[in-house]
Protein backbone atom coordinates (compact mmCIF):
# COMPACT_ATOMS: atom_id res chain seq x y z
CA UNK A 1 20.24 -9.75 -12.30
CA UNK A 2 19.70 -10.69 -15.74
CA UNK A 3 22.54 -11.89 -18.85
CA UNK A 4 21.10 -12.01 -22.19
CA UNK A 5 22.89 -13.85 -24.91
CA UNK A 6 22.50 -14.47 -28.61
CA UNK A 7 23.48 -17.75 -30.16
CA UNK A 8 25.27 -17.20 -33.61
CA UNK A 9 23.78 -20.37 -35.58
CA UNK A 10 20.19 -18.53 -34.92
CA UNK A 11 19.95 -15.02 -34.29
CA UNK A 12 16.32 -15.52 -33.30
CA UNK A 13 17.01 -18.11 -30.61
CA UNK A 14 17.22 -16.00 -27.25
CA UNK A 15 18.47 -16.99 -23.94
CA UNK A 16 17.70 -14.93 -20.45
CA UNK A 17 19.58 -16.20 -17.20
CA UNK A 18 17.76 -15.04 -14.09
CA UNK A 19 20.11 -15.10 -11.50
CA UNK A 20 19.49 -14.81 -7.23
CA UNK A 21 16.29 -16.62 -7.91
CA UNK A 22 13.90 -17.16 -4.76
CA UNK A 23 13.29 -20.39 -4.15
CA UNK A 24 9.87 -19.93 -3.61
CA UNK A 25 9.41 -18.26 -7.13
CA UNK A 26 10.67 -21.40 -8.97
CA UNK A 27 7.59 -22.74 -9.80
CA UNK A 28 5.83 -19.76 -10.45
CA UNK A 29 8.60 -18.89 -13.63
CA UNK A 30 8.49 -22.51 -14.61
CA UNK A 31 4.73 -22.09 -15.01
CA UNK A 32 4.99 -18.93 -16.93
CA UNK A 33 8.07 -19.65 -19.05
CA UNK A 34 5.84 -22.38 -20.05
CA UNK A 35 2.62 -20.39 -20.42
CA UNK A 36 5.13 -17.95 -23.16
CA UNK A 37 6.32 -20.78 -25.38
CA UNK A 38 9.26 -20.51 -23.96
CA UNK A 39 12.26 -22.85 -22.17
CA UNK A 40 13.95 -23.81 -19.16
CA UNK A 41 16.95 -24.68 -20.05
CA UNK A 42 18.60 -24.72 -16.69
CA UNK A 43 18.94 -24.73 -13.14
CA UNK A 44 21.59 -24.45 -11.36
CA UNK A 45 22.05 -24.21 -7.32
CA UNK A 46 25.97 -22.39 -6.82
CA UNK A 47 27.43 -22.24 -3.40
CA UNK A 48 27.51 -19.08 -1.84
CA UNK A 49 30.99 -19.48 -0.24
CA UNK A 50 32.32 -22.08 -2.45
CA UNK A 51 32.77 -21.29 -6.28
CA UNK A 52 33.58 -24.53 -7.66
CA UNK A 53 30.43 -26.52 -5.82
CA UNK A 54 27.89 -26.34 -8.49
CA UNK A 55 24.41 -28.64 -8.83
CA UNK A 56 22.33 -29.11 -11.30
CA UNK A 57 19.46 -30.01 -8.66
CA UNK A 58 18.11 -28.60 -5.17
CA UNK A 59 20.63 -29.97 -2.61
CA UNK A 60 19.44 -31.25 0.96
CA UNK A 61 20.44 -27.99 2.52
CA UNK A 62 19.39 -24.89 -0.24
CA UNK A 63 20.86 -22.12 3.01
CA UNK A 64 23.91 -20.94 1.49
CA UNK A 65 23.25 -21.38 -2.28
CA UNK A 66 21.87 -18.85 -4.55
CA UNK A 67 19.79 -20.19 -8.01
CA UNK A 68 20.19 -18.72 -11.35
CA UNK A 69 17.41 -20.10 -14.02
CA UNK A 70 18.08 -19.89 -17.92
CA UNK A 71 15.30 -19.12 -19.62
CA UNK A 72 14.81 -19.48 -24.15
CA UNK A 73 12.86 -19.18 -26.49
CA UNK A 74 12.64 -18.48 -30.47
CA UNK A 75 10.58 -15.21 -29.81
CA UNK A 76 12.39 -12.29 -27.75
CA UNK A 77 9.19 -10.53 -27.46
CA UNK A 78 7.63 -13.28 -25.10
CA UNK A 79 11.22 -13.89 -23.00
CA UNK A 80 11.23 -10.15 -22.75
CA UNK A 81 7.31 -10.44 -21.23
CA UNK A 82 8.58 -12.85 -19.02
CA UNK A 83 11.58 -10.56 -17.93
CA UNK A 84 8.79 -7.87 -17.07
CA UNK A 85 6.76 -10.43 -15.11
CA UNK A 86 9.54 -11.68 -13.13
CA UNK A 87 10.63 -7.88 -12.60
CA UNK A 88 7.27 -6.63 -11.17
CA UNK A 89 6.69 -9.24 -9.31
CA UNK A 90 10.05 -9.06 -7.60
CA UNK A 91 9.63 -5.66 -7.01
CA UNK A 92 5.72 -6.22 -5.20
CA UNK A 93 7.60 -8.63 -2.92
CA UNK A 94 10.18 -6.09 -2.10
CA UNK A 95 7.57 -3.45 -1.37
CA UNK A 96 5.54 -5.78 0.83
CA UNK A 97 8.60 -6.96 2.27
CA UNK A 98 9.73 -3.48 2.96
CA UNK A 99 6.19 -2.36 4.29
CA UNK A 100 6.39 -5.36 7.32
CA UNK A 101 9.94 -4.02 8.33
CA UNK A 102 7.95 -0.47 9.13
């Protein structure tokens, strides 16, 4: 799932929050946030069962936690390039994914 919001001191300053992040795919959207000039701003690890238990960091035990990234940058056009990137690769994993469970 994906928010997009607009700060008002600069309408050009674009922020993306990618949310039911794999773990696996972390570094793989660090890597090309970076490669787009663009930001990670944050990463946060939010309980599954609990709302209030929050971390800013990967706990000892990730089961049970879902990640949401928040991605910026000054340029929509390359966090929107990054959205696309993120979306097709999700959707090769769910079509390999789907194609073992055959």
């Amino acid at each position: 799932m994906l928010v997009e919001k607009r700060y008002r001191e600069n309408e050009n300053y674009v922020c993306h929050e990618f949310k039911g992040v794999m773990k696996e795919t972390i570094p793989w959207l660090e890597y090309i946030a970076d490669e787009y000039h663009c930001r990670v701003d944050k990463k946060e690890w939010r309980s599954k069962y609990n709302s209030y238990v929050v971390y800013d960091y990967e706990p000892f035990c990730s089961e049970g936690f879902e990640i949401s990234m928040t991605i910026s940058s000054r340029f929509p056009q390359f966090l929107n390039f990054v959205k696309y990137l993120y979306d097709e690769k999700m959707a090769v994993i769910n079509y390999l994914n789907d194609c073992i469970e055959i």
